[in-house]
PDB file of N, CA and C in Angstrom:
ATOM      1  N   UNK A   1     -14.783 -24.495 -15.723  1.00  0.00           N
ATOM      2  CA  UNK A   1     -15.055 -24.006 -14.390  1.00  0.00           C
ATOM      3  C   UNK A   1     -14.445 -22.625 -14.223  1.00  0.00           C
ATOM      4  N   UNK A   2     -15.030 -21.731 -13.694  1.00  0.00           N
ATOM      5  CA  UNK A   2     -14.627 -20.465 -13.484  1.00  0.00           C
ATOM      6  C   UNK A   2     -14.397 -19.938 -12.123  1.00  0.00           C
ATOM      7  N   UNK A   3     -13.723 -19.459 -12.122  1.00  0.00           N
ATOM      8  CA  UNK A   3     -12.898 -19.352 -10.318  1.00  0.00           C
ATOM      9  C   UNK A   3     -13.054 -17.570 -10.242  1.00  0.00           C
ATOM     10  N   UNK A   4     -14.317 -17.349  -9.294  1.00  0.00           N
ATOM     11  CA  UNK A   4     -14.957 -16.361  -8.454  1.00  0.00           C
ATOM     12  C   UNK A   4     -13.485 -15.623  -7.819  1.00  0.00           C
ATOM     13  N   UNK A   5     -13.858 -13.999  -7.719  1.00  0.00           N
ATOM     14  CA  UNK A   5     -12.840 -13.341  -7.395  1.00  0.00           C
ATOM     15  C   UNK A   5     -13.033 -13.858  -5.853  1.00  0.00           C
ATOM     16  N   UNK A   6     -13.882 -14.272  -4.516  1.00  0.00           N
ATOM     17  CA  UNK A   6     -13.601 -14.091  -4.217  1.00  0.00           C
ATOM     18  C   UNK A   6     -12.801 -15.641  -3.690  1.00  0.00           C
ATOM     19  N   UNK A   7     -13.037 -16.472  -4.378  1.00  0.00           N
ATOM     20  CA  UNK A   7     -12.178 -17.951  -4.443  1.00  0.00           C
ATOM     21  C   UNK A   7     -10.895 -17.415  -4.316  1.00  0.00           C
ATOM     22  N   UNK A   8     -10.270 -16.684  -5.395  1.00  0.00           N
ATOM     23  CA  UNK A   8      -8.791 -16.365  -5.528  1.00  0.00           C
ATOM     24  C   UNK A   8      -9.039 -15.930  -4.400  1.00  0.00           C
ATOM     25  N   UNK A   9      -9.423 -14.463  -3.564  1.00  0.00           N
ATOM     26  CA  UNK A   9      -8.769 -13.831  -2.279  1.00  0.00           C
ATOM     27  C   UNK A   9      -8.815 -15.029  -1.257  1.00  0.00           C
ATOM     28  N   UNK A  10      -9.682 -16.021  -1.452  1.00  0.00           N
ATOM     29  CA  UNK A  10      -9.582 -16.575  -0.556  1.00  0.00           C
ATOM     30  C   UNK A  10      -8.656 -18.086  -0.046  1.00  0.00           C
ATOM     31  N   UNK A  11      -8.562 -18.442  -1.956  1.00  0.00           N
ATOM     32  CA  UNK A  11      -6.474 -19.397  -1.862  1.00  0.00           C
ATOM     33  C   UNK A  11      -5.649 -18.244  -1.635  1.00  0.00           C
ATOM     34  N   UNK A  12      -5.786 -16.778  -2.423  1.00  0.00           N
ATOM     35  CA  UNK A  12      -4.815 -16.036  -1.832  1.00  0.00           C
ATOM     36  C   UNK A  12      -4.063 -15.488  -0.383  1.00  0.00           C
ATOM     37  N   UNK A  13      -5.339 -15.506   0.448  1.00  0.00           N
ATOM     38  CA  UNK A  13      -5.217 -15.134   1.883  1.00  0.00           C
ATOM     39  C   UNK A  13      -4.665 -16.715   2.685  1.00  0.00           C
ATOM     40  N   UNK A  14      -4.828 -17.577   1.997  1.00  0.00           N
ATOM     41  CA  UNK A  14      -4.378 -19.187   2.722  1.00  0.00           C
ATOM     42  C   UNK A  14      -2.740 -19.356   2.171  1.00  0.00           C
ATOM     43  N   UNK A  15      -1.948 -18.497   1.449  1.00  0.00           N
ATOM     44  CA  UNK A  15      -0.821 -18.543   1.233  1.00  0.00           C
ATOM     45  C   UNK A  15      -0.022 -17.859   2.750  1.00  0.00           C
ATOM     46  N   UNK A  16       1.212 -18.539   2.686  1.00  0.00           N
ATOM     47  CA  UNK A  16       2.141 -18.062   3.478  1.00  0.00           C
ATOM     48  C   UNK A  16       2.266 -16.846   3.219  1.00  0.00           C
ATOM     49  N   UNK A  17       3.358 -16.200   4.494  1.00  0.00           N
ATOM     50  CA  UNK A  17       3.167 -14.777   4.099  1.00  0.00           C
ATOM     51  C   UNK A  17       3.949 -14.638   3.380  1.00  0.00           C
ATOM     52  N   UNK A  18       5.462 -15.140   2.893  1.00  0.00           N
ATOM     53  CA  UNK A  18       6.089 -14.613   2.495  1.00  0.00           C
ATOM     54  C   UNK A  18       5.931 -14.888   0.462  1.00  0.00           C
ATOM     55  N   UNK A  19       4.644 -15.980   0.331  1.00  0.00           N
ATOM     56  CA  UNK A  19       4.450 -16.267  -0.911  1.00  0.00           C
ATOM     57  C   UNK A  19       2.759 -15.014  -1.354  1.00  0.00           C
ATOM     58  N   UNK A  20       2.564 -14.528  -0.093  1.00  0.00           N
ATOM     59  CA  UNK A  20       1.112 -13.752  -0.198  1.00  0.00           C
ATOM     60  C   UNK A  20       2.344 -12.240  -1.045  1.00  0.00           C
ATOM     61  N   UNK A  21       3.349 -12.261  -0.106  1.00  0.00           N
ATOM     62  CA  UNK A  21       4.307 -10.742  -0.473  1.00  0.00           C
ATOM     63  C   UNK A  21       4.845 -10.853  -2.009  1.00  0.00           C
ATOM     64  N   UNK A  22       4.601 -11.832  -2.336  1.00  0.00           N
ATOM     65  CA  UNK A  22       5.167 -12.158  -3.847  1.00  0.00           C
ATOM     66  C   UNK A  22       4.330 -11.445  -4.957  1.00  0.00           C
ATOM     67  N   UNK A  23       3.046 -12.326  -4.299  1.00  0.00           N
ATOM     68  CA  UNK A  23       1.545 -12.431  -5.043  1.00  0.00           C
ATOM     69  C   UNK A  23       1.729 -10.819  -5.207  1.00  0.00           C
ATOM     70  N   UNK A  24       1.479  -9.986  -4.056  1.00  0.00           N
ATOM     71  CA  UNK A  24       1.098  -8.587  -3.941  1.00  0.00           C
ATOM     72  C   UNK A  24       1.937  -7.731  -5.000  1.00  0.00           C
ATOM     73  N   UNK A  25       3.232  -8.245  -4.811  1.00  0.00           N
ATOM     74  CA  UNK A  25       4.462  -7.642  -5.815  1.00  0.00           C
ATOM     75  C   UNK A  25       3.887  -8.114  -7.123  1.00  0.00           C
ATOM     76  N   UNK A  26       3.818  -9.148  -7.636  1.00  0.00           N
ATOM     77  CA  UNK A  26       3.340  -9.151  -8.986  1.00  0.00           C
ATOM     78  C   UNK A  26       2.091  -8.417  -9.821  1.00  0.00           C
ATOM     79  N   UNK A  27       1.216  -8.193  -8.616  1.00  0.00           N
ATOM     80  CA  UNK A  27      -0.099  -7.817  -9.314  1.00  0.00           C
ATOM     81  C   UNK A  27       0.253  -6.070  -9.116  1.00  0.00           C
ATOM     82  N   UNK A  28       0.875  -5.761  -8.183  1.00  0.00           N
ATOM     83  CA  UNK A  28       1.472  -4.410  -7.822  1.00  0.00           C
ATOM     84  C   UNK A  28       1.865  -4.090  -9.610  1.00  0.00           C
ATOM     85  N   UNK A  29       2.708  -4.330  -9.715  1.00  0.00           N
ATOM     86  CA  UNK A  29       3.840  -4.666 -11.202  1.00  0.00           C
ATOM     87  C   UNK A  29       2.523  -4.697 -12.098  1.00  0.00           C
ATOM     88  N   UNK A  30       1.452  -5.622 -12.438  1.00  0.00           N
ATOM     89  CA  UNK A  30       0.590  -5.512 -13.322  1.00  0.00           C
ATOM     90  C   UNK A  30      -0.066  -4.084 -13.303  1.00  0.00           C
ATOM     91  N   UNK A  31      -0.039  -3.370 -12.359  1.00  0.00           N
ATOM     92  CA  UNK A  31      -0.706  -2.356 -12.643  1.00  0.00           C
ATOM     93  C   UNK A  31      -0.088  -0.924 -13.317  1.00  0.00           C
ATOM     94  N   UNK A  32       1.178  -0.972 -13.868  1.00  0.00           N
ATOM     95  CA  UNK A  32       2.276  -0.254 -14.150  1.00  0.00           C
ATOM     96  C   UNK A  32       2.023   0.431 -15.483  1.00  0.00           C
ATOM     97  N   UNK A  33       0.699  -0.560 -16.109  1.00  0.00           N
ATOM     98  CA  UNK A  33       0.383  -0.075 -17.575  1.00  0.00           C
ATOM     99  C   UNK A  33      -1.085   0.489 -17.147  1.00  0.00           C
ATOM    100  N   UNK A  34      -1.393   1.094 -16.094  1.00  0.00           N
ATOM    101  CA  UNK A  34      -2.718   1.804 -15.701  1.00  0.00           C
ATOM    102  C   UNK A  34      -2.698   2.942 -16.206  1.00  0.00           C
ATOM    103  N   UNK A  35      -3.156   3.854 -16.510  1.00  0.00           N
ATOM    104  CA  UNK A  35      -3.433   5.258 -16.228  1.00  0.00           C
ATOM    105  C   UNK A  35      -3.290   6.137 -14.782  1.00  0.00           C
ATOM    106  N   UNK A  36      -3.009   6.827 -14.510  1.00  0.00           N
ATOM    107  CA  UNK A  36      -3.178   7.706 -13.311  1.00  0.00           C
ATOM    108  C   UNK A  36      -4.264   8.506 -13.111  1.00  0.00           C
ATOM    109  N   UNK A  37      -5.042   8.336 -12.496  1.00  0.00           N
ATOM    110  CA  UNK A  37      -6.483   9.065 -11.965  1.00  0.00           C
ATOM    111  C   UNK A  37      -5.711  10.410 -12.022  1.00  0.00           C
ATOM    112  N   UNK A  38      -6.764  11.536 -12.288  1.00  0.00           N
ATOM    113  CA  UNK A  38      -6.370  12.992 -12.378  1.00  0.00           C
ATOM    114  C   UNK A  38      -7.002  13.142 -10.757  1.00  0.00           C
ATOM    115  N   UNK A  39      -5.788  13.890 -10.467  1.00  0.00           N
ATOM    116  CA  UNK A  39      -6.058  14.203  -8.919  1.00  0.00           C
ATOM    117  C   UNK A  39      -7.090  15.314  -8.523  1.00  0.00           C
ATOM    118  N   UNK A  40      -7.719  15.535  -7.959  1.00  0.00           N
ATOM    119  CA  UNK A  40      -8.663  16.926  -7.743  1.00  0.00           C
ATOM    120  C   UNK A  40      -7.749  17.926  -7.140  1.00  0.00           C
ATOM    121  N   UNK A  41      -8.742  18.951  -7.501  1.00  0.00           N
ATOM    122  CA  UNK A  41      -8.157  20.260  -7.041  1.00  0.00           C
ATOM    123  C   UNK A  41      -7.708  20.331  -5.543  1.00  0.00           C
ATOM    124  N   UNK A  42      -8.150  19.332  -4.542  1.00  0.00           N
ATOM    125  CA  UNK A  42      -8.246  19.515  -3.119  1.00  0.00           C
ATOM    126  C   UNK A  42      -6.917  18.818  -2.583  1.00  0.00           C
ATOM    127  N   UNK A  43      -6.379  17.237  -3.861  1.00  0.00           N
ATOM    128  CA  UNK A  43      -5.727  16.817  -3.347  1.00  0.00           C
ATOM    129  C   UNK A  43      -4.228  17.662  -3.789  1.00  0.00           C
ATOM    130  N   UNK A  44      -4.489  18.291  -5.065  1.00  0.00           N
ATOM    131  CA  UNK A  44      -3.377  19.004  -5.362  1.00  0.00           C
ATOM    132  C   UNK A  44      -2.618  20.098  -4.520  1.00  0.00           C
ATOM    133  N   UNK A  45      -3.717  21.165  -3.927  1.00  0.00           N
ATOM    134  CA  UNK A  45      -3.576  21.911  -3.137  1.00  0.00           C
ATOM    135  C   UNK A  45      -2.662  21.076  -1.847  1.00  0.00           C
ATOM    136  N   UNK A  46      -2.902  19.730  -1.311  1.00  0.00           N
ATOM    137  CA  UNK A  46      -2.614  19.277   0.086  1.00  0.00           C
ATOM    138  C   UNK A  46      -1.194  18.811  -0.459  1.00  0.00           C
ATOM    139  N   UNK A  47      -1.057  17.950  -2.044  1.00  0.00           N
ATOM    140  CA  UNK A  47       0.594  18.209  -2.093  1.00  0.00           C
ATOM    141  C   UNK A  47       1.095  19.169  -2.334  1.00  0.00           C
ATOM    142  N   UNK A  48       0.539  20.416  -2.802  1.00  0.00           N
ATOM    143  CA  UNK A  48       1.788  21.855  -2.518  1.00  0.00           C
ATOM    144  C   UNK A  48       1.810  22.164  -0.977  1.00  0.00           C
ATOM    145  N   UNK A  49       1.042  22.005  -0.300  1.00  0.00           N
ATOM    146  CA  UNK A  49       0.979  22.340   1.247  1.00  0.00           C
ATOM    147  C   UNK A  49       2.310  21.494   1.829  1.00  0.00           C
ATOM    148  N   UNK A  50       1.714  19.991   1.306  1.00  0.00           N
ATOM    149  CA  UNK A  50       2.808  19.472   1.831  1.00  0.00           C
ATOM    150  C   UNK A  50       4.331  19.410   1.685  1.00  0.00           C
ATOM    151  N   UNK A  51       4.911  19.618   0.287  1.00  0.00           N
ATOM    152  CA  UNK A  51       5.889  19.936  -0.335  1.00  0.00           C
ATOM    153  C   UNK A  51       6.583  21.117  -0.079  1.00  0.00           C
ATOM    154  N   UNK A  52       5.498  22.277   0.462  1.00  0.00           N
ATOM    155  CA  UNK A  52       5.819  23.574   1.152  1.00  0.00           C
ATOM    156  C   UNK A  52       6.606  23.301   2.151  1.00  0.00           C
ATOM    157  N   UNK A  53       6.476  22.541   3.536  1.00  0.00           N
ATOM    158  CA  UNK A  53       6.212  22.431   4.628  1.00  0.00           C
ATOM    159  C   UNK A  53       7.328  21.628   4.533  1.00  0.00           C
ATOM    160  N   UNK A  54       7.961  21.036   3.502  1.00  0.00           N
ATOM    161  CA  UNK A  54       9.289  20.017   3.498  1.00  0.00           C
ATOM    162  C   UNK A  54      10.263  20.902   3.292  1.00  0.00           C
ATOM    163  N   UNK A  55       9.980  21.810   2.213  1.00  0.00           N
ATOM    164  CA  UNK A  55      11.135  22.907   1.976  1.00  0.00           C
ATOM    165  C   UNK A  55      11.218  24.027   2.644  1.00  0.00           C
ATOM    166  N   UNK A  56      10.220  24.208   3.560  1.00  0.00           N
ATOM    167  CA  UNK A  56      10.640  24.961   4.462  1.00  0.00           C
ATOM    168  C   UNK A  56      11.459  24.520   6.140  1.00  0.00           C
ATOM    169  N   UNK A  57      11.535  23.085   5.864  1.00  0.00           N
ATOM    170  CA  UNK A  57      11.858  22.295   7.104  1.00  0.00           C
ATOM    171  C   UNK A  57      10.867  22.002   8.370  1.00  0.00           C
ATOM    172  N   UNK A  58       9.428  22.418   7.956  1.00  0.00           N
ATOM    173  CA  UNK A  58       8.284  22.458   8.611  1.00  0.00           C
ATOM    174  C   UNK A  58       8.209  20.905   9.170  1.00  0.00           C
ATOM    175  N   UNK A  59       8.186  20.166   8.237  1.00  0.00           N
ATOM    176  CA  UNK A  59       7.851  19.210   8.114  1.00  0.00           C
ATOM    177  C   UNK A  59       9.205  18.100   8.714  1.00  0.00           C
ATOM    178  N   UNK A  60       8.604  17.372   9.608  1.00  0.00           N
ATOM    179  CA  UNK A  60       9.260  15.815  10.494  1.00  0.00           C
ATOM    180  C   UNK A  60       9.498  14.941   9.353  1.00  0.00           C
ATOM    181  N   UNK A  61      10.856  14.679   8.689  1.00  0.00           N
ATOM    182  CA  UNK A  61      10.903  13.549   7.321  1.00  0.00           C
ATOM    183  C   UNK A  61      11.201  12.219   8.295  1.00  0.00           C
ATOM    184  N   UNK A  62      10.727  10.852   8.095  1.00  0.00           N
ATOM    185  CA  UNK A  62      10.707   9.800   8.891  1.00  0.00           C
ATOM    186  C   UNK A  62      11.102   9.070   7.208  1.00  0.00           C
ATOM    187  N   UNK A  63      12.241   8.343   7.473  1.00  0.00           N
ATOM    188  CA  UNK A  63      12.461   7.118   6.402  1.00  0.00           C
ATOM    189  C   UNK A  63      11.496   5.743   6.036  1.00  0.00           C
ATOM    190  N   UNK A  64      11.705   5.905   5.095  1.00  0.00           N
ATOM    191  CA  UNK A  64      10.007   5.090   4.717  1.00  0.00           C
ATOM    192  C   UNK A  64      10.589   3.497   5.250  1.00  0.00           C
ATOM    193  N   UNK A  65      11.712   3.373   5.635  1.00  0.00           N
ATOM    194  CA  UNK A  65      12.057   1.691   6.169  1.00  0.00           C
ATOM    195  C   UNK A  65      11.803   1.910   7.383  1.00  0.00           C
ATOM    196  N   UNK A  66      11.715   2.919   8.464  1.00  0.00           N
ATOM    197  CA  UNK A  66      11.008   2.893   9.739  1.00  0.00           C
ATOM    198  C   UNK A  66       9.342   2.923   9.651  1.00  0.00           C
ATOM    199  N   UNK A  67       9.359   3.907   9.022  1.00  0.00           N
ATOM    200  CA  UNK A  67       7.803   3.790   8.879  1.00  0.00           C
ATOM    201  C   UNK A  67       7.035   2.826   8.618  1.00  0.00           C
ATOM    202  N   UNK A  68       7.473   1.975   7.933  1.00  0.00           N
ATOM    203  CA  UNK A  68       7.087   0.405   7.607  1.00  0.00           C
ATOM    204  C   UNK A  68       6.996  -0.617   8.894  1.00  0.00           C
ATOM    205  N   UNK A  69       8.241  -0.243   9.421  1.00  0.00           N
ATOM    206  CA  UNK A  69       8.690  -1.496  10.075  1.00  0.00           C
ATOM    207  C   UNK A  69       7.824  -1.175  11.867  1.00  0.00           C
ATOM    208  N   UNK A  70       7.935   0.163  11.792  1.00  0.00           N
ATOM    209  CA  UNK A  70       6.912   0.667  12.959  1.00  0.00           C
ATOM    210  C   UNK A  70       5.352   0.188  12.619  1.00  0.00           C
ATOM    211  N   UNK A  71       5.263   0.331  11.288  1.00  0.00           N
ATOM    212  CA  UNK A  71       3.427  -0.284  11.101  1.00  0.00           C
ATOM    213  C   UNK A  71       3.275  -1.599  11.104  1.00  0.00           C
ATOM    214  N   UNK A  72       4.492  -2.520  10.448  1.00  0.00           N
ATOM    215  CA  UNK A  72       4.098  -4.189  11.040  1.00  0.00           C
ATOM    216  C   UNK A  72       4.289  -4.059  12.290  1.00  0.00           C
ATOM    217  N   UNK A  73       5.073  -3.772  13.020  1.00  0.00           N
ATOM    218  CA  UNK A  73       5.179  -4.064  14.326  1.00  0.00           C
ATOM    219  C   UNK A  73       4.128  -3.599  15.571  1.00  0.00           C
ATOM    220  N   UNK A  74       3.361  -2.661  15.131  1.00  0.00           N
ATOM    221  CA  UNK A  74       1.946  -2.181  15.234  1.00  0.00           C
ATOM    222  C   UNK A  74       0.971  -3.158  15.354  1.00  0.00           C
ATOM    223  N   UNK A  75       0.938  -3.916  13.791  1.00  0.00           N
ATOM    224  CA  UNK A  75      -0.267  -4.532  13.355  1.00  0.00           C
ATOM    225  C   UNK A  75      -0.132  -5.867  14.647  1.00  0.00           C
ATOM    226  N   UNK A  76      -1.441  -6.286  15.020  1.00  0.00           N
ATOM    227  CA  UNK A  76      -1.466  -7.473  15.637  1.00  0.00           C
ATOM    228  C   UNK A  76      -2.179  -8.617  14.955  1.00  0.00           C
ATOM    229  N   UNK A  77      -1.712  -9.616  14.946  1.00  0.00           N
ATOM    230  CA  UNK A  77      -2.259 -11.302  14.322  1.00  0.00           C
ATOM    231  C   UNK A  77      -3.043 -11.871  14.800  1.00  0.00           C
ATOM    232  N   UNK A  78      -4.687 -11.781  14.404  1.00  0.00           N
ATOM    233  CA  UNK A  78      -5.335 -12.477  15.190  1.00  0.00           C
ATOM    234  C   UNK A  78      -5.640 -13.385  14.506  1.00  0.00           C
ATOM    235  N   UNK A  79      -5.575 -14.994  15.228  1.00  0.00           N
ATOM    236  CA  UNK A  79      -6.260 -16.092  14.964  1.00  0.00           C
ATOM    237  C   UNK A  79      -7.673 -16.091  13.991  1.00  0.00           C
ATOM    238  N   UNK A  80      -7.553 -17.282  13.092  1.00  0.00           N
ATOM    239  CA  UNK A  80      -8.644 -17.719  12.548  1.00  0.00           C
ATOM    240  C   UNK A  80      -9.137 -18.094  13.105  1.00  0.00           C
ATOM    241  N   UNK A  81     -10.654 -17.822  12.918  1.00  0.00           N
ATOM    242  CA  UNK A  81     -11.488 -19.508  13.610  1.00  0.00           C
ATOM    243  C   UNK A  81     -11.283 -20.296  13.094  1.00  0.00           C
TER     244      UNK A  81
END
């Protein structure tokens, strides 16, 4: 028997959250032996812009543990049917 990708997302999405955050971390981790897509010329340009704009103090630095914790607290939970 062969188990359809979207079977897995869909025992995957029926896990608790804190066993779904596991799941995500592991397959996160599987991807460590990927390659890196070559970035285009457009996105390169937007990280020197942006990297500019840090060293010149242009740029608002926000700690990535607020930034997080401001976007769950954002997100809202809506009911299954």
């Amino acid at each position: 028997m062969t188990v359809t990708d979207e079977e897995i997302e869909r025992m995957a999405l029926a896990l608790e959250p804190q066993s779904r955050a596991q799941l995500v971390s592991k397959l996160w981790e599987s991807l460590d032996d990927m390659p890196c897509p070559e970035l285009s010329d457009e996105w390169k340009e937007e990280i020197s812009r942006r990297c500019h704009e840090i060293d010149q103090g242009k740029a608002r630095m926000i700690p990535g543990e607020q930034v997080m914790r401001e976007a769950y607290g954002s997100l809202q939970v809506v009911p299954r049917p």
